[in-house]
N, C-alpha and C. Protein backbone atom coordinates (compact mmCIF):
# COMPACT_ATOMS: atom_id res chain seq x y z
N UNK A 1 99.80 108.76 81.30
CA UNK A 1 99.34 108.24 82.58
C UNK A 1 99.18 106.73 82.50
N UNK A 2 99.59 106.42 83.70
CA UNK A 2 99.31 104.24 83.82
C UNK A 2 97.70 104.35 84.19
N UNK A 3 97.44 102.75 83.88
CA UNK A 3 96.23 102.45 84.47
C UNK A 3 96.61 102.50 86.19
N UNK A 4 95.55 102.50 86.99
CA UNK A 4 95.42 102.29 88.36
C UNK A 4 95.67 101.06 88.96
N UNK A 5 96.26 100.73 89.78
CA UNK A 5 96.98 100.25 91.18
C UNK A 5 96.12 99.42 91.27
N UNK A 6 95.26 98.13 91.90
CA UNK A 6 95.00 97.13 92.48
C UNK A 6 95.26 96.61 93.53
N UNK A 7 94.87 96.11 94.55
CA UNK A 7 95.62 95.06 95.59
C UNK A 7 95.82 94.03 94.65
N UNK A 8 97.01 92.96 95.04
CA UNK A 8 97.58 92.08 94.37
C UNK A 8 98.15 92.18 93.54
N UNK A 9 98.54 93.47 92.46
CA UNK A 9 99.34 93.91 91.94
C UNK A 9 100.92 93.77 92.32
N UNK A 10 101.65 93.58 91.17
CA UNK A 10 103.09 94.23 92.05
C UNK A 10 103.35 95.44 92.09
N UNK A 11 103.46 95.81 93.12
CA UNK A 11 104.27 97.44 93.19
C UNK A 11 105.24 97.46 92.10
N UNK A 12 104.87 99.07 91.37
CA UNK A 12 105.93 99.54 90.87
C UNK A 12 107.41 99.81 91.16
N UNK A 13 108.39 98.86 90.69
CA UNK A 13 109.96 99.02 91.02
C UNK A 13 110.10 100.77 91.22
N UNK A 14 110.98 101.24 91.91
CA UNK A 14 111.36 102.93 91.53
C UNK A 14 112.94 102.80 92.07
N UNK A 15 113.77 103.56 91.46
CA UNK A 15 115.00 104.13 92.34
C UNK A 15 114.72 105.55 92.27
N UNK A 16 114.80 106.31 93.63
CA UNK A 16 114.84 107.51 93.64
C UNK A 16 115.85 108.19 94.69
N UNK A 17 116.04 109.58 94.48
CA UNK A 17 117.16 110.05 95.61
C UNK A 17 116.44 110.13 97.43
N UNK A 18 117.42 109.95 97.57
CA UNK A 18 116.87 110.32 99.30
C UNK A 18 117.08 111.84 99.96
N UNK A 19 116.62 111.77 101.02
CA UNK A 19 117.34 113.11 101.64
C UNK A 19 118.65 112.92 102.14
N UNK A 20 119.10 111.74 102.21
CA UNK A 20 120.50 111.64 102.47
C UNK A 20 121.10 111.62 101.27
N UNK A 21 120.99 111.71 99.74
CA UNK A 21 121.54 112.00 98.41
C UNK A 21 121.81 110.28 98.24
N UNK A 22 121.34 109.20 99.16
CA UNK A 22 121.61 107.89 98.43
C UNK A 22 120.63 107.79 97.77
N UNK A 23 120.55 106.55 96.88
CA UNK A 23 119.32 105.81 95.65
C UNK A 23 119.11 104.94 96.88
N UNK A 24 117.38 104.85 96.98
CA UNK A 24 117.31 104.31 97.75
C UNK A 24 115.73 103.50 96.55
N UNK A 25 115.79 102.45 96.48
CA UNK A 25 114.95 101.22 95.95
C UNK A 25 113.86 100.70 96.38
N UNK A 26 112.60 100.39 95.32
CA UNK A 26 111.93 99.55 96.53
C UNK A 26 112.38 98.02 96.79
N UNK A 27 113.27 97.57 95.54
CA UNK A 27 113.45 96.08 95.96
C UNK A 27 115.07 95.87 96.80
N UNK A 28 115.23 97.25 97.55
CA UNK A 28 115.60 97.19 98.82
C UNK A 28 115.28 97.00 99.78
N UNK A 29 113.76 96.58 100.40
CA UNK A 29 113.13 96.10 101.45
C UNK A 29 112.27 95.05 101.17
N UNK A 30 112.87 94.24 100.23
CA UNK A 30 112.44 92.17 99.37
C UNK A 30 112.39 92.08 100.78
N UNK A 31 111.18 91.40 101.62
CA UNK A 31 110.82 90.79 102.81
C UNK A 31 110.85 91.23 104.23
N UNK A 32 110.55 92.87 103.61
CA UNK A 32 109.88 93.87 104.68
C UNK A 32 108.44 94.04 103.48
N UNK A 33 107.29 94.96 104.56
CA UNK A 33 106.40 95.69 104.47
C UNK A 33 106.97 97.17 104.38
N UNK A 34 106.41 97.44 103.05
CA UNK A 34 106.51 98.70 103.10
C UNK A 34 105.76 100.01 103.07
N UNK A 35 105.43 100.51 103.63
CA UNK A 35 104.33 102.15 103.95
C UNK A 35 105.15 103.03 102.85
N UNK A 36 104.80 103.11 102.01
CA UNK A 36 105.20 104.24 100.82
C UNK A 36 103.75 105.52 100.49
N UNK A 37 104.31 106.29 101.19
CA UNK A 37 102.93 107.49 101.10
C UNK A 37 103.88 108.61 100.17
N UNK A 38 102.69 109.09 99.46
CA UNK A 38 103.21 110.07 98.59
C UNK A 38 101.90 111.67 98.75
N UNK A 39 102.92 112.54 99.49
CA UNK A 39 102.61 113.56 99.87
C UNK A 39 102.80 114.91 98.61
N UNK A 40 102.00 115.73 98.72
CA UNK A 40 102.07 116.97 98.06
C UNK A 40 103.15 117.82 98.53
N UNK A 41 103.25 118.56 99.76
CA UNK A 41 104.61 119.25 99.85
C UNK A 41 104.98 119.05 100.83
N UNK A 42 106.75 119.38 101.38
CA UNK A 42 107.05 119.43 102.58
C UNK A 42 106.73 120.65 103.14
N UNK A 43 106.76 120.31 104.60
CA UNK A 43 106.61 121.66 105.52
C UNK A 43 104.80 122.11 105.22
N UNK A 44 103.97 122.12 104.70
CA UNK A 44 102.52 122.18 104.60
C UNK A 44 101.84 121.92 105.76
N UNK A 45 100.91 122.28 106.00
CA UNK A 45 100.17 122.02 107.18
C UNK A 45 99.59 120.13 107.34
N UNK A 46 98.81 119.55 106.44
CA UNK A 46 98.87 118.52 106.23
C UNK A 46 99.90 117.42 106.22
N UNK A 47 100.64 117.85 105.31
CA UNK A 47 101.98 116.85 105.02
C UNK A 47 102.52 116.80 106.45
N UNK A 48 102.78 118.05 107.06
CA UNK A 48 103.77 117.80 108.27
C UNK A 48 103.20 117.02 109.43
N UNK A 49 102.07 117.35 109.75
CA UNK A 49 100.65 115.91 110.11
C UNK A 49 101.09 114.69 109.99
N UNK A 50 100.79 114.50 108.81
CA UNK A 50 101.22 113.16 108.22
C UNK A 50 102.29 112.75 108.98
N UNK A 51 103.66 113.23 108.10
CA UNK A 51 104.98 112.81 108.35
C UNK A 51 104.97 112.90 109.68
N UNK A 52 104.63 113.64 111.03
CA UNK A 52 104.90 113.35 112.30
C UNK A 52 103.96 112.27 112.53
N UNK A 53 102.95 112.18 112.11
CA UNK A 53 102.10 110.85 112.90
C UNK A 53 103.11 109.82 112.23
N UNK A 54 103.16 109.26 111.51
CA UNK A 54 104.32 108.61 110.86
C UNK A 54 105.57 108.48 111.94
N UNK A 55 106.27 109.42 112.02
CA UNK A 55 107.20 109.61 112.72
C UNK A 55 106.77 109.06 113.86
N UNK A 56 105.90 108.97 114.71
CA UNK A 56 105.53 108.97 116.24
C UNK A 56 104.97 107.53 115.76
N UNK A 57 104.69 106.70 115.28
CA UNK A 57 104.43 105.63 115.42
C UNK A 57 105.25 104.34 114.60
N UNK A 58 106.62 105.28 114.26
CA UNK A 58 107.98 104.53 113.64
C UNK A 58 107.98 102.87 114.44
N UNK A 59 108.27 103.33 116.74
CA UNK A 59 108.14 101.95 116.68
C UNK A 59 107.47 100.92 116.56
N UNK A 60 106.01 101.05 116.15
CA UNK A 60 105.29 100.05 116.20
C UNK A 60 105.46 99.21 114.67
N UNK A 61 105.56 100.01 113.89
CA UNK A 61 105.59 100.33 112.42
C UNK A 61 106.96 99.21 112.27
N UNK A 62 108.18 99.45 112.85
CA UNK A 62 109.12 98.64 112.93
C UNK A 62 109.00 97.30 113.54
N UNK A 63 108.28 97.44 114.76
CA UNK A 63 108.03 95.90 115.40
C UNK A 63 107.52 94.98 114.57
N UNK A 64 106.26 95.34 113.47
CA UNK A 64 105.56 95.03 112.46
C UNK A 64 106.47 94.19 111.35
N UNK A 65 107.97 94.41 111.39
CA UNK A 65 108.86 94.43 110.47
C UNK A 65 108.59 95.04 109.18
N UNK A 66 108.21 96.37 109.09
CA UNK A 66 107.74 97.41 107.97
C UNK A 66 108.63 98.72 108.39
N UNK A 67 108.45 99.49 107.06
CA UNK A 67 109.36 100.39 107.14
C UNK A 67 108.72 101.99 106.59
N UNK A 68 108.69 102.79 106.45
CA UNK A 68 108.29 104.13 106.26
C UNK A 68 109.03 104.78 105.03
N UNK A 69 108.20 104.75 103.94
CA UNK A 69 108.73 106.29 103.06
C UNK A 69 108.47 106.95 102.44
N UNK A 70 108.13 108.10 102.29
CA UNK A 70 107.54 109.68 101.83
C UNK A 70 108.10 109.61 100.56
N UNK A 71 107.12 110.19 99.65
CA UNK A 71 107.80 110.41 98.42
C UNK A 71 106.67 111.50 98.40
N UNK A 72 107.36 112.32 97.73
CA UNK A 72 107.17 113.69 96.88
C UNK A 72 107.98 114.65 95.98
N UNK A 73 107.06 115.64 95.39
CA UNK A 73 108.03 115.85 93.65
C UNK A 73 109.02 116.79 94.73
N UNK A 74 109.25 117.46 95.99
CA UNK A 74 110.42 118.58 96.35
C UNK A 74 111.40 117.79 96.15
N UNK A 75 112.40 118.48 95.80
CA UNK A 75 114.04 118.54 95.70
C UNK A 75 114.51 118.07 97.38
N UNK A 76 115.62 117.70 97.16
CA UNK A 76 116.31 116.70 98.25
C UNK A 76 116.73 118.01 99.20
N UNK A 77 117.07 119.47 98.91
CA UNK A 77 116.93 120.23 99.85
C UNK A 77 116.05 120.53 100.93
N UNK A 78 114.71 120.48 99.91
CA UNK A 78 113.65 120.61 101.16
C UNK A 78 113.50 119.69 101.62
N UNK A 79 113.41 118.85 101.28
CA UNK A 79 113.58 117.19 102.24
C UNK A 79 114.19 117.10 103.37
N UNK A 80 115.57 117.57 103.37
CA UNK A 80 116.78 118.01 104.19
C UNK A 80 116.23 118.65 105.60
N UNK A 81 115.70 119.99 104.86
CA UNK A 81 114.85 121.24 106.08
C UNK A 81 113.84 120.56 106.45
N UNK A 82 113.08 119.83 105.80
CA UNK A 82 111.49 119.17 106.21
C UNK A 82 111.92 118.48 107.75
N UNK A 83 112.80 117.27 107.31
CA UNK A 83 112.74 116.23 107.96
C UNK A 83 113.95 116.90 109.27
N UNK A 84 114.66 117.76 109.16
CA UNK A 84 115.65 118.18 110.00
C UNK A 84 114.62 118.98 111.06
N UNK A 85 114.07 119.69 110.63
CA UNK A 85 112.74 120.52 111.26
C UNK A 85 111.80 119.85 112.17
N UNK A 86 111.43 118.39 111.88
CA UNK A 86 110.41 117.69 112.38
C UNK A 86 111.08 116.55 113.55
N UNK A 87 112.47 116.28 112.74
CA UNK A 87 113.14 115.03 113.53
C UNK A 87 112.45 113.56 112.61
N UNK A 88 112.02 113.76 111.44
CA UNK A 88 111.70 112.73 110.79
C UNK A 88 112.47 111.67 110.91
N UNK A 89 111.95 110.37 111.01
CA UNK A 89 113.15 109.12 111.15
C UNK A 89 112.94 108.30 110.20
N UNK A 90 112.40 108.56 109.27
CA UNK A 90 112.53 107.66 107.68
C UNK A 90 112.41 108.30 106.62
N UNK A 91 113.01 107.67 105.70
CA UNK A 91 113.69 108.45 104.32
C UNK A 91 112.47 109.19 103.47
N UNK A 92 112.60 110.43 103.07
CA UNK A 92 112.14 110.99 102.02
C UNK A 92 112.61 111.20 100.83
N UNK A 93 111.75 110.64 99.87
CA UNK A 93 112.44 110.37 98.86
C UNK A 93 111.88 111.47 97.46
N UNK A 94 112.77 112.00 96.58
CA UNK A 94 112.46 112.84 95.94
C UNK A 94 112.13 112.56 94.46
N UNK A 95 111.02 112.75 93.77
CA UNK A 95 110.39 112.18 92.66
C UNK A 95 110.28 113.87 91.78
N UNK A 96 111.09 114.29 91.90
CA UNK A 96 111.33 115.48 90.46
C UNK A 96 110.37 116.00 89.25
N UNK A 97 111.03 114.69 88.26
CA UNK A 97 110.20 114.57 87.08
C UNK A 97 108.59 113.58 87.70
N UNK A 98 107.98 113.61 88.69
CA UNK A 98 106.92 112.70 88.67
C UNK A 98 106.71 111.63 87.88
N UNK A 99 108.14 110.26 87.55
CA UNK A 99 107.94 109.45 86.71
C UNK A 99 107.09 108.42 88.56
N UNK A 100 107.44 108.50 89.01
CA UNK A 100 107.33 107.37 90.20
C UNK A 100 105.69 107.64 90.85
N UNK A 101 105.51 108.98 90.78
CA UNK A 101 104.19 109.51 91.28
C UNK A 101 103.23 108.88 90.51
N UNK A 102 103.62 109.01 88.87
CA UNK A 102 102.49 108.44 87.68
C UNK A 102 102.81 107.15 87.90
N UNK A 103 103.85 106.44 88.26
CA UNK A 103 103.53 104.82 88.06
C UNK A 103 102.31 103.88 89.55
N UNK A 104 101.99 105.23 90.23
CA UNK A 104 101.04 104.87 90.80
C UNK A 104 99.97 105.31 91.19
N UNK A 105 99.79 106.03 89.89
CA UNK A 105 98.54 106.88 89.81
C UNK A 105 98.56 107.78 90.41
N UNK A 106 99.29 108.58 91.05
CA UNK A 106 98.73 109.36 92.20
C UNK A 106 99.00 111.00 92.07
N UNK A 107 99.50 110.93 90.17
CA UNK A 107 99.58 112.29 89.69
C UNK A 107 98.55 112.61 89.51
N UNK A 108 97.75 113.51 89.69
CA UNK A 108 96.69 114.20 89.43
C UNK A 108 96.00 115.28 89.07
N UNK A 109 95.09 115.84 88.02
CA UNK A 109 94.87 116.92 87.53
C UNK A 109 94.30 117.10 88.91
N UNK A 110 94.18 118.12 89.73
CA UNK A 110 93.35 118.47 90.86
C UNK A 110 92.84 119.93 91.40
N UNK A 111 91.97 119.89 91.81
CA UNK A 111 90.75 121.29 92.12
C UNK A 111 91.03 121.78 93.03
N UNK A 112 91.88 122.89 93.13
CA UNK A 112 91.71 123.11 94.91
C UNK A 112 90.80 124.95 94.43
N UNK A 113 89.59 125.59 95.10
CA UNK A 113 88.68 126.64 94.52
C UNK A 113 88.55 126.40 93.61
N UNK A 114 88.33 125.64 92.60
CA UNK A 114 88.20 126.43 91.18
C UNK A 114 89.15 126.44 90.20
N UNK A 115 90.53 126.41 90.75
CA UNK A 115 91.50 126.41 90.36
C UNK A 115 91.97 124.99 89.95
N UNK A 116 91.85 124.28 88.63
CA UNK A 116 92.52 123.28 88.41
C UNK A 116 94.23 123.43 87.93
N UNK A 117 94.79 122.28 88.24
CA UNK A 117 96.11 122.15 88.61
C UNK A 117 97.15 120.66 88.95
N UNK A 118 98.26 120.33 88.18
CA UNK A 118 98.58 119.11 88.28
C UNK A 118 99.28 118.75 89.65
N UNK A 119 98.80 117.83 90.78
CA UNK A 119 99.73 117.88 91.99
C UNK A 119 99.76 115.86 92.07
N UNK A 120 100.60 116.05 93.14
CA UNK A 120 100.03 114.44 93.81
C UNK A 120 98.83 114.25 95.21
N UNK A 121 98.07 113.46 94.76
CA UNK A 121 97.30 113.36 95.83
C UNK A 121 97.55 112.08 96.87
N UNK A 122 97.16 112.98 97.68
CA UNK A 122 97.93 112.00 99.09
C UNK A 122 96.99 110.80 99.23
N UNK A 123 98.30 109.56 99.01
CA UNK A 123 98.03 108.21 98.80
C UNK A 123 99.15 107.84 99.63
N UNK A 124 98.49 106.38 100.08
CA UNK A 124 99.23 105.51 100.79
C UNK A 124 99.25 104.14 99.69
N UNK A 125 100.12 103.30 100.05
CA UNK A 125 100.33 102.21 99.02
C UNK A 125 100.46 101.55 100.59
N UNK A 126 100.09 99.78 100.88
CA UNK A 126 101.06 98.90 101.50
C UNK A 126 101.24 97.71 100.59
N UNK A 127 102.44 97.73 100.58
CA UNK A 127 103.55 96.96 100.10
C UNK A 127 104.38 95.52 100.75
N UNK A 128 103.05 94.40 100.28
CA UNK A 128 103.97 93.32 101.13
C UNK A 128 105.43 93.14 100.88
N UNK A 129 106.01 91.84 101.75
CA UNK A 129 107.14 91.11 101.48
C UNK A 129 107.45 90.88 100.29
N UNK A 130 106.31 90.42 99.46
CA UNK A 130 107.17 89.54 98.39
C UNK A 130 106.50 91.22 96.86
N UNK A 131 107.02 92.51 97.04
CA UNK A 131 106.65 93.03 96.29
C UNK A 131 105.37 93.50 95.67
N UNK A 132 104.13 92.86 96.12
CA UNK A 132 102.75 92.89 95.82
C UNK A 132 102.04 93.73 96.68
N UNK A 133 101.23 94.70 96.26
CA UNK A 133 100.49 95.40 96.66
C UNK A 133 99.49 95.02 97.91
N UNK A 134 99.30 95.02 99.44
CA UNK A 134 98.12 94.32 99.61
C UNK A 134 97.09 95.53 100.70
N UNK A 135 97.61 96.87 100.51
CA UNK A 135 96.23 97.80 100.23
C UNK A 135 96.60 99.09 100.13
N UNK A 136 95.73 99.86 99.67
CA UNK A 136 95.80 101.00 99.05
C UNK A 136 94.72 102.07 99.58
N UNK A 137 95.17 103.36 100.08
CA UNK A 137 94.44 104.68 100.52
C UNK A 137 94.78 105.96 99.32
N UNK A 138 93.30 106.13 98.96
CA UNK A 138 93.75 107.38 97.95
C UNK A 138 92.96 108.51 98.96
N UNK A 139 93.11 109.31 98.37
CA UNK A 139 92.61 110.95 98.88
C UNK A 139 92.36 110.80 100.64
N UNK A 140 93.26 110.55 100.64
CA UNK A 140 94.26 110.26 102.75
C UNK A 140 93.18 111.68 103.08
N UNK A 141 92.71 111.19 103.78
CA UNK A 141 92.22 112.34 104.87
C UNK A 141 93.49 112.16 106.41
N UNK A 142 93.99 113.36 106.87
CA UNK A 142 95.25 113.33 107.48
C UNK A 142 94.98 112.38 109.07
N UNK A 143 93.85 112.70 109.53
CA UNK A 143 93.61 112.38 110.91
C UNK A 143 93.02 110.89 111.16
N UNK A 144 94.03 110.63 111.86
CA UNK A 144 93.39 108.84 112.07
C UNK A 144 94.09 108.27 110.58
N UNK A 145 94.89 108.58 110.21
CA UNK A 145 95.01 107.59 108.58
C UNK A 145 96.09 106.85 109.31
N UNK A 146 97.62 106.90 110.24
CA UNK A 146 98.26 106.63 110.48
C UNK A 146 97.97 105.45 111.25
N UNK A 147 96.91 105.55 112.21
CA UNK A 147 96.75 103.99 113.17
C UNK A 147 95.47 103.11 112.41
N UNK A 148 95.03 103.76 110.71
CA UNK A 148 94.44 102.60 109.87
C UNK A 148 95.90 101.83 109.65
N UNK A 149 96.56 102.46 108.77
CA UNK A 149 98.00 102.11 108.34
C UNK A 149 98.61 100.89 109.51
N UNK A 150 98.81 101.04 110.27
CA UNK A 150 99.49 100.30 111.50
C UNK A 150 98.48 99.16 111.66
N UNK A 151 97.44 99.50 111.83
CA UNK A 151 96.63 98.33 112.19
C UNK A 151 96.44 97.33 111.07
N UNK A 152 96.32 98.10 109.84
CA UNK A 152 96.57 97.07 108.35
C UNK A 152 97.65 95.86 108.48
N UNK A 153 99.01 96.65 109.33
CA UNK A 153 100.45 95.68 108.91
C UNK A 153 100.20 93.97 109.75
């Protein structure tokens, strides 16, 4: 496991697959804002929350000149059904082996009853222009997190 995330940090570099099967980068959006949330599963009651509030506030999110993207450990299939299902309009990106999840802490031993268990916990990262971290949401409660997010950019 890494140490923990900071504002003012640089974001961790990642290449990972998309749901469209491209590598998609973070120092592919050098002088955008970037919303990088990392969700537990697709299709879930929560996650799909998320990803539509997300979704439904794409244009403001864009006017902002910022951009939207989901990462979680599912395979680029369910990604496929997730986002085909919802009408998602920004990339989900698929983190497998959880090397990208741990480079920002957000792998986690976690409790759900009693039951401990390794998942990701739903975190938001924002990601200025020039690569640097400038804020961070851990344990996302789903409702209202989307117009903190927006109002941050």
């Amino acid at each position: 496991m890494t140490n923990e995330l900071h504002v003012g940090d640089p974001a961790p570099d990642f290449s990972l697959e998309s749901d469209t099967g491209q590598k998609v980068s973070l120092k592919d959006f050098k002088g955008k804002k970037v919303i990088l949330y990392f969700y537990p599963r697709d299709d879930t009651p929560g996650c799909t929350k998320e990803a539509c509030s997300f979704r439904d506030s794409l244009g403001s999110i864009i006017s902002k000149d910022a951009v939207v993207l989901g990462v979680s450990s599912d395979g680029i299939n369910t990604h496929k059904k997730f986002k085909q299902k919802y009408s998602l309009n920004f990339p989900l990106l698929s983190d497998p082996d959880k090397e990208v999840s741990k480079a920002y802490s957000v792998y986690k031993l976690k409790n759900l009853y009693g039951i401990k268990h390794w998942g990701i916990e739903r975190s938001t990262f924002l990601i200025g222009e020039e690569g640097k971290i400038s804020k961070i949401w851990r344990k996302v409660k789903v409702d209202g997190h989307k117009d903190e997010v927006v109002q941050a950019l």
